[in-house]
N, C-alpha and C. Protein backbone atom coordinates (compact mmCIF):
# COMPACT_ATOMS: atom_id res chain seq x y z
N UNK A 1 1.22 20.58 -14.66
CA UNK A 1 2.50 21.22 -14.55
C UNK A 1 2.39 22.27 -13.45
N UNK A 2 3.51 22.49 -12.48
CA UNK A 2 3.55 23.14 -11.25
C UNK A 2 4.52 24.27 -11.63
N UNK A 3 4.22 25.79 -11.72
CA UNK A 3 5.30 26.81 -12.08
C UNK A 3 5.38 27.32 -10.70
N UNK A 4 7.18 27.28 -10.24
CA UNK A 4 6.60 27.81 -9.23
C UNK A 4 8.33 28.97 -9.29
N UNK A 5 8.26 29.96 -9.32
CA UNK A 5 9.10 31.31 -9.05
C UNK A 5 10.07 31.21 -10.63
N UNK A 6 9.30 30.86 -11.49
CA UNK A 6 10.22 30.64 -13.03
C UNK A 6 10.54 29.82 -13.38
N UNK A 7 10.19 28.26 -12.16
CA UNK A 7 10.43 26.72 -12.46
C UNK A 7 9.59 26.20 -12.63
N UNK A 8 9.67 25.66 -13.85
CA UNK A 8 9.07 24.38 -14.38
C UNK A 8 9.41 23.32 -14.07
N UNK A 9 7.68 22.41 -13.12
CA UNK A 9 7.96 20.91 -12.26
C UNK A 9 6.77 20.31 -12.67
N UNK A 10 7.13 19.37 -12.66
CA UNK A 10 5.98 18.28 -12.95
C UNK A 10 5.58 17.32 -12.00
N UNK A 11 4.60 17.28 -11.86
CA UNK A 11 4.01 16.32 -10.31
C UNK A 11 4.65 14.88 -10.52
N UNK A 12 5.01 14.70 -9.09
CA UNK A 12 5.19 12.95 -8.87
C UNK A 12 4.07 12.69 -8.69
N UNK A 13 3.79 11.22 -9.01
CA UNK A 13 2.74 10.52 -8.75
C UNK A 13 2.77 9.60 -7.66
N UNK A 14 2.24 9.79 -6.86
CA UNK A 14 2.60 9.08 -5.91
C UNK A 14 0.90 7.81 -5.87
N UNK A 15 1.54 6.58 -6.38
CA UNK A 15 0.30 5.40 -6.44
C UNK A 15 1.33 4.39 -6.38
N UNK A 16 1.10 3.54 -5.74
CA UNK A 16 1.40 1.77 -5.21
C UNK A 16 0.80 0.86 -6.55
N UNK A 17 1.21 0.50 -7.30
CA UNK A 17 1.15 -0.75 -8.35
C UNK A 17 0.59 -2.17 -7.60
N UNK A 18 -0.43 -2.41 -8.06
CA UNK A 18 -0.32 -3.96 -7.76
C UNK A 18 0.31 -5.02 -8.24
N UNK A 19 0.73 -5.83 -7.25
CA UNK A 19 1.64 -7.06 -8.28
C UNK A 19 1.35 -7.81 -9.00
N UNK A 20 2.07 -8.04 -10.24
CA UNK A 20 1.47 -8.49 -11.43
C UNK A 20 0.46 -10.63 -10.87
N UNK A 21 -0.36 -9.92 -11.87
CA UNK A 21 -1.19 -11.63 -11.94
C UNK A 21 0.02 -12.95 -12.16
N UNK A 22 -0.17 -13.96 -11.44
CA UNK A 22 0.32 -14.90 -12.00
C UNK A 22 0.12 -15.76 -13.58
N UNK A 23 1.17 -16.17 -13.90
CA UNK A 23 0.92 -16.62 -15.53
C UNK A 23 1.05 -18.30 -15.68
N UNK A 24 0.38 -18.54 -16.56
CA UNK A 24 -0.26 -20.07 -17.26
C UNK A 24 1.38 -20.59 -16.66
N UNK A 25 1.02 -21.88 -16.65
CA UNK A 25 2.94 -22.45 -16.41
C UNK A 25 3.81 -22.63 -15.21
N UNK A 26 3.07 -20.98 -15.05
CA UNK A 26 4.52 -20.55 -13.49
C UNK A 26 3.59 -21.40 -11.92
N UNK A 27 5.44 -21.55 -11.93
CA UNK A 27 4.80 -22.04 -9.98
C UNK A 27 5.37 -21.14 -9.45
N UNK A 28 4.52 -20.88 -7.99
CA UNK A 28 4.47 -20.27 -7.01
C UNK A 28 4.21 -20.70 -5.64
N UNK A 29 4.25 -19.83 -4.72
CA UNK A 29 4.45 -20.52 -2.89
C UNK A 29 3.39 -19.30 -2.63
N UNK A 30 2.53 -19.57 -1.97
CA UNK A 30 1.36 -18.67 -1.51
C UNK A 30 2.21 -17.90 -0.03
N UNK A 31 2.49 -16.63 -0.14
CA UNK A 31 2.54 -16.42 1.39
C UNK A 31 1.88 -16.00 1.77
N UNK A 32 0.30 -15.19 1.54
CA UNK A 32 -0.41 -14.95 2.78
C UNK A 32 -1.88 -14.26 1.86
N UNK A 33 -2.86 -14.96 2.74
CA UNK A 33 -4.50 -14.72 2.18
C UNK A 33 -4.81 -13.76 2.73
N UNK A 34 -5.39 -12.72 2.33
CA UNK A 34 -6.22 -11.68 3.23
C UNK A 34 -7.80 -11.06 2.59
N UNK A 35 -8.16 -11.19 4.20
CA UNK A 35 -9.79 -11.23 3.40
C UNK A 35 -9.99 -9.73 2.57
N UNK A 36 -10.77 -9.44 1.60
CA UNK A 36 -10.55 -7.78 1.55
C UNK A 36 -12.20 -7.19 1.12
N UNK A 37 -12.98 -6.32 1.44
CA UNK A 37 -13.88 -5.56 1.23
C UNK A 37 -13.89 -4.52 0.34
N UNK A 38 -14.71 -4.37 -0.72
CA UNK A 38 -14.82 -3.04 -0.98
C UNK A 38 -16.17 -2.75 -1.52
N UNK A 39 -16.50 -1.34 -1.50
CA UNK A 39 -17.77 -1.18 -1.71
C UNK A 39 -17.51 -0.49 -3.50
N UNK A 40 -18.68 -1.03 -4.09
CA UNK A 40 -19.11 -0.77 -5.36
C UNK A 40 -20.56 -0.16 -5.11
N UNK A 41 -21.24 0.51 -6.66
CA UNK A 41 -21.79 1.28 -6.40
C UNK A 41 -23.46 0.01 -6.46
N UNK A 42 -22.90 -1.33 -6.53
CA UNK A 42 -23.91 -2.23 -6.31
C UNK A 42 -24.03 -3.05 -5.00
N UNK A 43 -22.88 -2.17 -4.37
CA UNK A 43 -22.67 -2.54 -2.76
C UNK A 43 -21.71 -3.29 -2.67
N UNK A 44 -21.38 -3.64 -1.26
CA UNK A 44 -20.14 -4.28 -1.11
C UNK A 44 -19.48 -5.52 -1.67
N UNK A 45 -18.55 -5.81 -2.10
CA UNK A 45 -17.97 -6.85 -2.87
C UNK A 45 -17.01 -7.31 -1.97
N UNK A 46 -17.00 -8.78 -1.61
CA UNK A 46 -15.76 -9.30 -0.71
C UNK A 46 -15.19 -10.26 -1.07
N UNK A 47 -14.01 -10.69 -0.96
CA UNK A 47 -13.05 -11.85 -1.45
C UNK A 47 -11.89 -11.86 -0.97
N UNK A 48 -10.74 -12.42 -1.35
CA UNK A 48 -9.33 -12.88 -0.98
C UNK A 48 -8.39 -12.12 -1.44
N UNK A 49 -7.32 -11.68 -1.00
CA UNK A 49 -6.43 -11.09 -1.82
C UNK A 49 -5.40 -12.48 -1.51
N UNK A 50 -4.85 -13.28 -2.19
CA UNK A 50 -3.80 -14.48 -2.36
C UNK A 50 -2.27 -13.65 -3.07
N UNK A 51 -1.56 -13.50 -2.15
CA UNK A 51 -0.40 -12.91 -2.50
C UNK A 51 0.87 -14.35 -2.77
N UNK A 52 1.89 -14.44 -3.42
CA UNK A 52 2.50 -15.39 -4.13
C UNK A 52 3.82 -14.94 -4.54
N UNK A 53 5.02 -15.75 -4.09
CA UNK A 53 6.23 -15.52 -4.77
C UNK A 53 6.47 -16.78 -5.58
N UNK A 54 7.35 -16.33 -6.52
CA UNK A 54 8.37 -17.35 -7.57
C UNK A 54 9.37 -17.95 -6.89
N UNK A 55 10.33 -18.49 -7.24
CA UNK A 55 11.35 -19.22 -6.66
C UNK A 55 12.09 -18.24 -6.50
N UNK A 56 12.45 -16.64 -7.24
CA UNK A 56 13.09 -15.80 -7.20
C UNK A 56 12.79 -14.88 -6.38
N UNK A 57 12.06 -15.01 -5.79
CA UNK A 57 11.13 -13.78 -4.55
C UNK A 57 10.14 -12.81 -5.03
N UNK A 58 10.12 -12.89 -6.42
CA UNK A 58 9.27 -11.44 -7.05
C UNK A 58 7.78 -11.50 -6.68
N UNK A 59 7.36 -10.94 -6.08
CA UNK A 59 5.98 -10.95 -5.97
C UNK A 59 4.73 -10.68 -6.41
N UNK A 60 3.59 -11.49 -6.44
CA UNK A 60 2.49 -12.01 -7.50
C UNK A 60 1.16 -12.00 -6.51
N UNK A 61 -0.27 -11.56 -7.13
CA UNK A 61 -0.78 -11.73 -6.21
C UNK A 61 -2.16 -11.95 -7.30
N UNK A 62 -3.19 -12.45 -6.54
CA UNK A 62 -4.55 -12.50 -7.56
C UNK A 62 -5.86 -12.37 -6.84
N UNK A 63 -6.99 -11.73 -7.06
CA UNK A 63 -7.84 -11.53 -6.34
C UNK A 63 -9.36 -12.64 -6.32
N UNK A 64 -9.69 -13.17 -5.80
CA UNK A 64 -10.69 -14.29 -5.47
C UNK A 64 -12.01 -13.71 -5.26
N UNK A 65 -12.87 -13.35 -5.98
CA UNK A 65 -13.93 -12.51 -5.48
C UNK A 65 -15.18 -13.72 -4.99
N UNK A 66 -15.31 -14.10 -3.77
CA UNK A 66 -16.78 -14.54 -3.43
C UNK A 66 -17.74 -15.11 -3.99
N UNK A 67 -18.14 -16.12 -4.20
CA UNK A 67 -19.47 -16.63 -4.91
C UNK A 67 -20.15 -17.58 -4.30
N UNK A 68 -21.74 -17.35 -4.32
CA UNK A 68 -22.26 -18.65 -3.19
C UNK A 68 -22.08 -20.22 -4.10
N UNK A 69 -21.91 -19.75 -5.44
CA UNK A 69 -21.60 -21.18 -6.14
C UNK A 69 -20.57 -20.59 -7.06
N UNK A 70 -19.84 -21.50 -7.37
CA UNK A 70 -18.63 -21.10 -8.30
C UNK A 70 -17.73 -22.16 -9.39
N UNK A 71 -17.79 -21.97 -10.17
CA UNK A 71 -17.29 -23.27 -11.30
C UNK A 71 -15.95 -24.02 -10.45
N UNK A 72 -15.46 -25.00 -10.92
CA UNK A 72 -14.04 -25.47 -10.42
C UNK A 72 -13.15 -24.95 -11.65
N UNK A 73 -13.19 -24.26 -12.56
CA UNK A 73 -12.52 -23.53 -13.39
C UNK A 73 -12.64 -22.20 -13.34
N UNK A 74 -13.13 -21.03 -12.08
CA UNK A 74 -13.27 -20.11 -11.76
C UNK A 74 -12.07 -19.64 -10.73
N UNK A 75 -11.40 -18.85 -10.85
CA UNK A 75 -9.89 -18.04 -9.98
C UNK A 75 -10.90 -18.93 -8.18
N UNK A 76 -11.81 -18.51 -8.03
CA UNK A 76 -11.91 -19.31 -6.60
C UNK A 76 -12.56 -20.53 -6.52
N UNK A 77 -12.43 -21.17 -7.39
CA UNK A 77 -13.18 -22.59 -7.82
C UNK A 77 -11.76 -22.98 -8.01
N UNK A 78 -11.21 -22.53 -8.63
CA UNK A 78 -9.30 -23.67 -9.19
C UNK A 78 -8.71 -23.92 -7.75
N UNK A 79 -8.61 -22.50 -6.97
CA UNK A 79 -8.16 -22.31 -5.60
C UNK A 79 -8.71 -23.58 -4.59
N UNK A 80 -10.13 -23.42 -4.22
CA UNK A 80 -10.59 -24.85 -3.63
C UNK A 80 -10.30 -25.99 -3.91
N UNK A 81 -11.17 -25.97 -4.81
CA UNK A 81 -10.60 -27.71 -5.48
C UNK A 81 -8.99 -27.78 -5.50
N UNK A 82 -8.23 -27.47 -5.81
CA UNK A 82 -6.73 -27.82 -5.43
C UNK A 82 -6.87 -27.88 -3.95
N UNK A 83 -6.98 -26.97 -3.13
CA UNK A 83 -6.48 -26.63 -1.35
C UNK A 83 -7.23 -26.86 -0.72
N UNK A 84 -8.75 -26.72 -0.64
CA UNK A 84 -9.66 -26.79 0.14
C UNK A 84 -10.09 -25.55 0.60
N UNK A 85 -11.21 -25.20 1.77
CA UNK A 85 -11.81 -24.12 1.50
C UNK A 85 -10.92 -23.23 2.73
N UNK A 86 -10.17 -23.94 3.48
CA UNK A 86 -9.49 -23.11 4.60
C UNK A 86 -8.26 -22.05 4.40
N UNK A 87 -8.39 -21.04 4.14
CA UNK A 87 -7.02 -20.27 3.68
C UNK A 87 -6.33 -20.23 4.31
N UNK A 88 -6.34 -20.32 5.93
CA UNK A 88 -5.14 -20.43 6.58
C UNK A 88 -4.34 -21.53 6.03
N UNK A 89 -4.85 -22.68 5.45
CA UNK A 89 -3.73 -23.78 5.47
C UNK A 89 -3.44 -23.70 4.20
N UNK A 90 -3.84 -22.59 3.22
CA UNK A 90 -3.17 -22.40 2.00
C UNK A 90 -1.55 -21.80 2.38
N UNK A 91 -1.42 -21.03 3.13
CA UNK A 91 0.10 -20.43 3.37
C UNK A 91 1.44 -22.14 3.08
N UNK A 92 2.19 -21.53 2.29
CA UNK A 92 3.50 -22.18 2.37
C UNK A 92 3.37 -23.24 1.24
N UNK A 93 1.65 -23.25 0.37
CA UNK A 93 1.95 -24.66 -0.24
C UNK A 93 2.15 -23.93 -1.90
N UNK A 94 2.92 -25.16 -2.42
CA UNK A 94 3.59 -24.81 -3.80
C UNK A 94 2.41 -24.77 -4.44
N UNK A 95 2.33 -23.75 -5.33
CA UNK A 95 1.04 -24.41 -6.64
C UNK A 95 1.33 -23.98 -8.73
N UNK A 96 1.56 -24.53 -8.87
CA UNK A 96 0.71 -24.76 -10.30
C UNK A 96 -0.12 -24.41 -11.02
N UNK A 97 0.29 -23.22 -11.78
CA UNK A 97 -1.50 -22.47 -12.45
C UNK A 97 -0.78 -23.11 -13.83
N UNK A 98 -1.53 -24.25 -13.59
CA UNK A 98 -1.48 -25.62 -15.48
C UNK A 98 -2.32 -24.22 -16.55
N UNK A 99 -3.14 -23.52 -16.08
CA UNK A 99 -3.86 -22.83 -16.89
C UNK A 99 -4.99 -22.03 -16.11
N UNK A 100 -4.47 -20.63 -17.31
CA UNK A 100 -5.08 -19.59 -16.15
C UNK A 100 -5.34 -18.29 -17.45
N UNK A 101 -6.34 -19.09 -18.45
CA UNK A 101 -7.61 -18.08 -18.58
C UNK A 101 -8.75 -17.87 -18.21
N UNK A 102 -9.08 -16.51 -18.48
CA UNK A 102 -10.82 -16.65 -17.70
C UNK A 102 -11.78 -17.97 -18.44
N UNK A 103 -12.48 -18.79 -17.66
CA UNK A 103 -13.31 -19.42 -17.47
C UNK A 103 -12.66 -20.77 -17.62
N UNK A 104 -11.69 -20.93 -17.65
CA UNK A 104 -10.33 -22.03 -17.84
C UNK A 104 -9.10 -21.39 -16.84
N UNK A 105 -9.41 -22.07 -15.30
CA UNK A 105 -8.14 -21.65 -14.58
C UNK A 105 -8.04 -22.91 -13.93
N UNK A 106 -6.70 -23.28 -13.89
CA UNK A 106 -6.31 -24.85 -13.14
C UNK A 106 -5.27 -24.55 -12.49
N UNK A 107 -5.62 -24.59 -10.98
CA UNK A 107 -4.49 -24.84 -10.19
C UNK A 107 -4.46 -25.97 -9.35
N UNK A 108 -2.98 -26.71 -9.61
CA UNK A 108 -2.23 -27.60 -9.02
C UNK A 108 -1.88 -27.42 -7.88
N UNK A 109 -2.12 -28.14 -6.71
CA UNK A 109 -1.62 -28.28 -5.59
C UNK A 109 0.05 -28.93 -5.67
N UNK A 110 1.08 -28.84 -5.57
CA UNK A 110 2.49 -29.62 -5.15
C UNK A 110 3.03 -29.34 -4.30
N UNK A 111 2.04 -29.55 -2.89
CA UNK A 111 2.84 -29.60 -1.77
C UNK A 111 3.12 -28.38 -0.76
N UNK A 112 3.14 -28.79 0.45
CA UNK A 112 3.85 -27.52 1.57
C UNK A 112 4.88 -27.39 1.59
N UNK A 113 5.31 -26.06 1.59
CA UNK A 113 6.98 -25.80 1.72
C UNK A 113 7.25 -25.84 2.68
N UNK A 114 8.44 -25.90 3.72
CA UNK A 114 9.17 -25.12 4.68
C UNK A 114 8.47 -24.64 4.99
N UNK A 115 8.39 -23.56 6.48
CA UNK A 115 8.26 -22.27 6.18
C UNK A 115 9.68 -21.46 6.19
N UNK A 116 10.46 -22.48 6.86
CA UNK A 116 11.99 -22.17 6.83
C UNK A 116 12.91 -21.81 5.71
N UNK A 117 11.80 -22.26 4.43
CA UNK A 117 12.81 -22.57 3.34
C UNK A 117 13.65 -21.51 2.54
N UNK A 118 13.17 -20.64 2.79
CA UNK A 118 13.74 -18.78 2.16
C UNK A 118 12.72 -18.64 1.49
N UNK A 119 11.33 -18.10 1.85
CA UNK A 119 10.60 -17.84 1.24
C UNK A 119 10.98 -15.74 1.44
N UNK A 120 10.42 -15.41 0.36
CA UNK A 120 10.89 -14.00 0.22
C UNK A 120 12.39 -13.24 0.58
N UNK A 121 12.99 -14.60 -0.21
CA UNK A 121 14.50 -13.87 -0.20
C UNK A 121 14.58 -12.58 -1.17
């Protein structure tokens, strides 16, 4: 709490939310992979940030962390095996999370969109 000349204020918070995980069921259109770094206190950790809209524009995103081997039921094991290992050519294609708990994640490939099509209306 901030008193300042007999007023009582309470701090804004000023923090950015990440967008919620995608859920079991829902389809989505990938719009854009980005590689991302960060350091932990076991050293650096690197992977994908895969950002994703609905048919409604709301935006979804999920993080892919790196592995020199990785299950095909692992968030970057479902990702490959559906798309393949190139993320550029993930942009624009529809997908399918059939199922998306940890150690049970299945994603469906259905296809490239547009890019014309109104993606992030």
């Amino acid at each position: 709490m901030l008193i300042i000349l007999g007023e009582t204020k309470t701090p804004k918070i000023n923090v950015r939310l990440p967008d919620p995980e995608p859920t079991k069921d829902g389809i989505y259109t990938i719009v854009k992979v980005e590689e991302v770094t960060v350091n932990t206190p076991n050293g650096p950790m690197s992977g994908y940030r895969v950002a994703l809209k609905d048919d409604s524009g709301n935006p979804y995103s999920t993080m892919l962390w790196n592995k020199e081997t990785a299950s095909k039921k692992s968030k970057i094991g479902s990702f490959v095996s559906a798309l393949g290992p190139d993320t550029d050519a993930w942009i624009n294609h529809r997908v399918l999370f059939s199922s998306w708990t940890e150690k049970d994640r299945v994603v469906k490939d259905l296809g490239k969109v547009s890019s014309q099509s109104g993606l992030g209306r």
